[in-house]
Protein backbone atom coordinates (compact mmCIF):
# COMPACT_ATOMS: atom_id res chain seq x y z
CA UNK A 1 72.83 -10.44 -84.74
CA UNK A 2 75.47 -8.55 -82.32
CA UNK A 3 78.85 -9.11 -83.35
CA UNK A 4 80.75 -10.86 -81.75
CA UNK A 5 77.81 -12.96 -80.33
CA UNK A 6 77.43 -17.00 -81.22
CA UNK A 7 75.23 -17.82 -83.73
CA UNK A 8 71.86 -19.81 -83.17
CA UNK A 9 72.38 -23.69 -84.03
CA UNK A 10 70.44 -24.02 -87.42
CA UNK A 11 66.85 -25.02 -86.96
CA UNK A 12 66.59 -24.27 -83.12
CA UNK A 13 64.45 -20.96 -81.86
CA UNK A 14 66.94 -17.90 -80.83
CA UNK A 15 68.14 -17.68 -78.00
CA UNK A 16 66.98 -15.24 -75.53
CA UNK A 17 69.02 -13.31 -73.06
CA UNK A 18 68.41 -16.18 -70.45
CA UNK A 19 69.80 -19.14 -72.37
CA UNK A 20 73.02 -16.96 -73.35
CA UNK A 21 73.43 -16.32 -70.07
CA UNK A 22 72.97 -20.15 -69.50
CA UNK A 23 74.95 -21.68 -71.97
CA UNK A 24 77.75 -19.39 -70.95
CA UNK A 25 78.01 -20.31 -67.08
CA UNK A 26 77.20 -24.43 -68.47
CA UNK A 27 79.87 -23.81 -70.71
CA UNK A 28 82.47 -22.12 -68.07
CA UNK A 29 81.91 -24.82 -65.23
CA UNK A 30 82.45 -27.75 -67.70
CA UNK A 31 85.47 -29.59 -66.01
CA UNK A 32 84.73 -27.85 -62.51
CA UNK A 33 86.86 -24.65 -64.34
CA UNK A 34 84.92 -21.70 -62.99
CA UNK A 35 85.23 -23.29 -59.04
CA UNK A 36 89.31 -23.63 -59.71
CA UNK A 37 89.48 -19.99 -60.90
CA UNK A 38 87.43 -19.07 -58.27
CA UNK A 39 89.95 -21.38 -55.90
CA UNK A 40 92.75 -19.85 -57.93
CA UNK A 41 91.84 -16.20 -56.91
CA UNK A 42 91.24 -17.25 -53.40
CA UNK A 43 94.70 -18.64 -53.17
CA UNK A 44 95.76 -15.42 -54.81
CA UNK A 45 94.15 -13.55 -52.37
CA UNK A 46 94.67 -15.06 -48.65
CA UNK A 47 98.18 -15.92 -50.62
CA UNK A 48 98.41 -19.40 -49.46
CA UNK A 49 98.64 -21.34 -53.01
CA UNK A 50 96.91 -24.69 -51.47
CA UNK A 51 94.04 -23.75 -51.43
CA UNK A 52 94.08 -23.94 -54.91
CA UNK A 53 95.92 -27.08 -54.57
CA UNK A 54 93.11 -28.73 -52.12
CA UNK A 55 89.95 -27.45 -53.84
CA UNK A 56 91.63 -28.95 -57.59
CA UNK A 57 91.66 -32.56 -55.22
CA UNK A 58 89.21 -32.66 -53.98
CA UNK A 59 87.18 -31.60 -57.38
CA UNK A 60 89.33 -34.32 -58.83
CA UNK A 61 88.23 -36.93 -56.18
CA UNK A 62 84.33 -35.90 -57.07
CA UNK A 63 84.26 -36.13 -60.51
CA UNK A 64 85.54 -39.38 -60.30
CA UNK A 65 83.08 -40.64 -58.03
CA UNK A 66 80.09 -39.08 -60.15
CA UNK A 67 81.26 -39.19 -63.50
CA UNK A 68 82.80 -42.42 -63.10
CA UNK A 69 81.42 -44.72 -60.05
CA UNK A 70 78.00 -43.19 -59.57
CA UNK A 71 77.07 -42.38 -63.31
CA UNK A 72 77.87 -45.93 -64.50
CA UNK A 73 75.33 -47.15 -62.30
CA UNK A 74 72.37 -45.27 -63.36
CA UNK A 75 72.90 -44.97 -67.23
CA UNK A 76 70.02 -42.35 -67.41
CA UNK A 77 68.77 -41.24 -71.30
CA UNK A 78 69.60 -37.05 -71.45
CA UNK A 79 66.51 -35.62 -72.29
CA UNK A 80 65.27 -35.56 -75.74
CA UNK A 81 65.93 -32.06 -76.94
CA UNK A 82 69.98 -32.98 -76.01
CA UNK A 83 69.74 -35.00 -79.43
CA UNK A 84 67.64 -32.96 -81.36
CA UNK A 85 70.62 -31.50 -83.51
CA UNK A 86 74.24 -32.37 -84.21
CA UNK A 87 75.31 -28.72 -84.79
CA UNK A 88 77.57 -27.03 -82.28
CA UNK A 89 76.50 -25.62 -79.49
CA UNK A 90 76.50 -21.80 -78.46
CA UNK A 91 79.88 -21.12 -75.86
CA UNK A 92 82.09 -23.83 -76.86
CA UNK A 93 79.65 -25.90 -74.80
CA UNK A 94 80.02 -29.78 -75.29
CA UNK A 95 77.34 -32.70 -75.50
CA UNK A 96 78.37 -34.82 -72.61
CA UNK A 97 78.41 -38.66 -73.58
CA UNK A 98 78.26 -40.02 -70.05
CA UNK A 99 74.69 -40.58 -67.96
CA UNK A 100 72.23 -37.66 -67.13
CA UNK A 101 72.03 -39.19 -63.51
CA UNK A 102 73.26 -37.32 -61.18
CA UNK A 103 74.29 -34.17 -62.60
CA UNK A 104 77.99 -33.68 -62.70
CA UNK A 105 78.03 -29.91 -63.13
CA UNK A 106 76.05 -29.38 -60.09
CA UNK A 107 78.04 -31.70 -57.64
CA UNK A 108 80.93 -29.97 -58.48
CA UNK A 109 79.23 -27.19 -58.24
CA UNK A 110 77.51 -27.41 -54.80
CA UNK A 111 80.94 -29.58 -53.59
CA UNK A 112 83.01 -26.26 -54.44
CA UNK A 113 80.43 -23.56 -52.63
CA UNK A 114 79.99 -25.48 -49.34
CA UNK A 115 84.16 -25.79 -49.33
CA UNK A 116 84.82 -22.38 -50.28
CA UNK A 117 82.41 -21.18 -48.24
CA UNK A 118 82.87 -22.10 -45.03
CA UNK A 119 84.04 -19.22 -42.96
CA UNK A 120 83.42 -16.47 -45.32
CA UNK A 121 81.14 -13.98 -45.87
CA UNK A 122 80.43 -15.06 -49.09
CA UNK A 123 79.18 -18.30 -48.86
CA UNK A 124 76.05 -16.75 -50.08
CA UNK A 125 77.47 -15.97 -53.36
CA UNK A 126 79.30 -19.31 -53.87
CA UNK A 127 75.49 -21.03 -53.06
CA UNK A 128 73.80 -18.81 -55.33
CA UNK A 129 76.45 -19.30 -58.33
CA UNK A 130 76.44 -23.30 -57.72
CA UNK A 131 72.30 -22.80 -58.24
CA UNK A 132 72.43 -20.87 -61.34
CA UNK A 133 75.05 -23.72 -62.65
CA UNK A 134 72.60 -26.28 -61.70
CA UNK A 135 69.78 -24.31 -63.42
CA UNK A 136 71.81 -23.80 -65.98
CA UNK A 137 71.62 -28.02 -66.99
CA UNK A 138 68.22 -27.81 -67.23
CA UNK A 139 67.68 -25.06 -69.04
CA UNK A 140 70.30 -26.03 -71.31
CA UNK A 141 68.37 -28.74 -72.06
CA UNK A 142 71.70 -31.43 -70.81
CA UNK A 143 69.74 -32.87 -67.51
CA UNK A 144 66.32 -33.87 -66.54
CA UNK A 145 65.25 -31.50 -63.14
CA UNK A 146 66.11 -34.55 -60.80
CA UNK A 147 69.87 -35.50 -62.48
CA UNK A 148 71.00 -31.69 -60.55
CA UNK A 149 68.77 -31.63 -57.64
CA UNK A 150 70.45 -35.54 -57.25
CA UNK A 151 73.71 -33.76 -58.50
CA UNK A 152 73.35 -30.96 -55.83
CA UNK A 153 72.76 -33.10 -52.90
CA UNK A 154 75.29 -35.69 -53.36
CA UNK A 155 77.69 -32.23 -54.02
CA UNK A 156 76.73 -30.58 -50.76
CA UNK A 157 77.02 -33.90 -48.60
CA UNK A 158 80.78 -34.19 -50.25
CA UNK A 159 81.45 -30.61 -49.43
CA UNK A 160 80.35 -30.70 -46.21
CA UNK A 161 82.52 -33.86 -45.77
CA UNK A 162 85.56 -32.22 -47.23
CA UNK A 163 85.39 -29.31 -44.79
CA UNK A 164 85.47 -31.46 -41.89
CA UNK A 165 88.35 -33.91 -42.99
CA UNK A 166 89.80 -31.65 -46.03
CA UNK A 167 89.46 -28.47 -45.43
CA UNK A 168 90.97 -26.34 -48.43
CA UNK A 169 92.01 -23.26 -45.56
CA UNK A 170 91.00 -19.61 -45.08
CA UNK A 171 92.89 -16.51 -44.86
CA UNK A 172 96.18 -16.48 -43.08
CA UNK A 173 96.05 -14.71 -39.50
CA UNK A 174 98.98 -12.39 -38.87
CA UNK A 175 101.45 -13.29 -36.34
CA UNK A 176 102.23 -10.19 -33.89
């Protein structure tokens, strides 16, 4: 055991380098966290602070449509292995207690890349990350394959809504 590293939950298999890695980035985008550091820094960056302030709303606004409208509605059973054990799990990650339909993590997920990515270069980056979150579920063991390719789509038509009537901003152009 590495020090330092979290250990196994009793009676489950070790994990491998793929499920740390995966209970990690589950564990980091609970809440929508990593996509409002990664909002923070842009803010930081382009150094207009709404950004920050936008992408937090609008995040806000979609978790409370799928964690609170949507998810009532379907009531879908996680799958099995997310009750095999009561024991905590690796990364500070947390059972959710809500419905496995659609998958939270990767709305907010796929919500936050289309926003931040519009206009910059790395869009690619911000799609890729929101797929390895959605992966993530699933490997996890928290959602069935169809709760975050539902979760993804609903996420990409919001984002793609929010940059037409929301749109968090880009980088400030110099006045000469």
């Amino acid at each position: 055991m590495t020090v330092g590293a979290p250990a196994d939950p009793p009676g489950t298999e070790p994990l491998d380098a793929v499920d740390r890695v995966c209970f990690a980035l589950s564990s980091a985008a609970d809440h929508g966290l990593l996509w409002l550091a990664l909002g923070a820094v842009r803010a930081a960056r382009t150094g207009d602070p709404m950004i920050a302030v936008r992408l937090g709303a609008l995040l806000g606004a979609e978790s409370v449509l799928t964690n609170g409208v949507i998810k009532s509605c379907f009531r879908r059973i996680r799958p099995r292995e997310h009750f095999t054990h009561d024991e905590p799990l690796p990364y500070g990650m947390h059972r959710p207690i809500t419905s496995s339909f659609p998958s939270g993590h990767a709305a907010s997920a796929f919500m936050a890349a289309a926003v931040l990515g519009k206009g910059s270069r790395l869009a690619p980056l911000y799609f890729g990350l929101a797929g390895a979150v959605a992966y993530s579920r699933v490997r996890v063991r928290m959602h069935h394959a169809s709760d975050v390719v539902a979760g993804a789509a609903l996420g990409l038509g919001l984002g793609l809504l929010a940059r037409r009537y929301a749109p968090v901003g880009g980088p400030r152009r110099r006045r000469r």
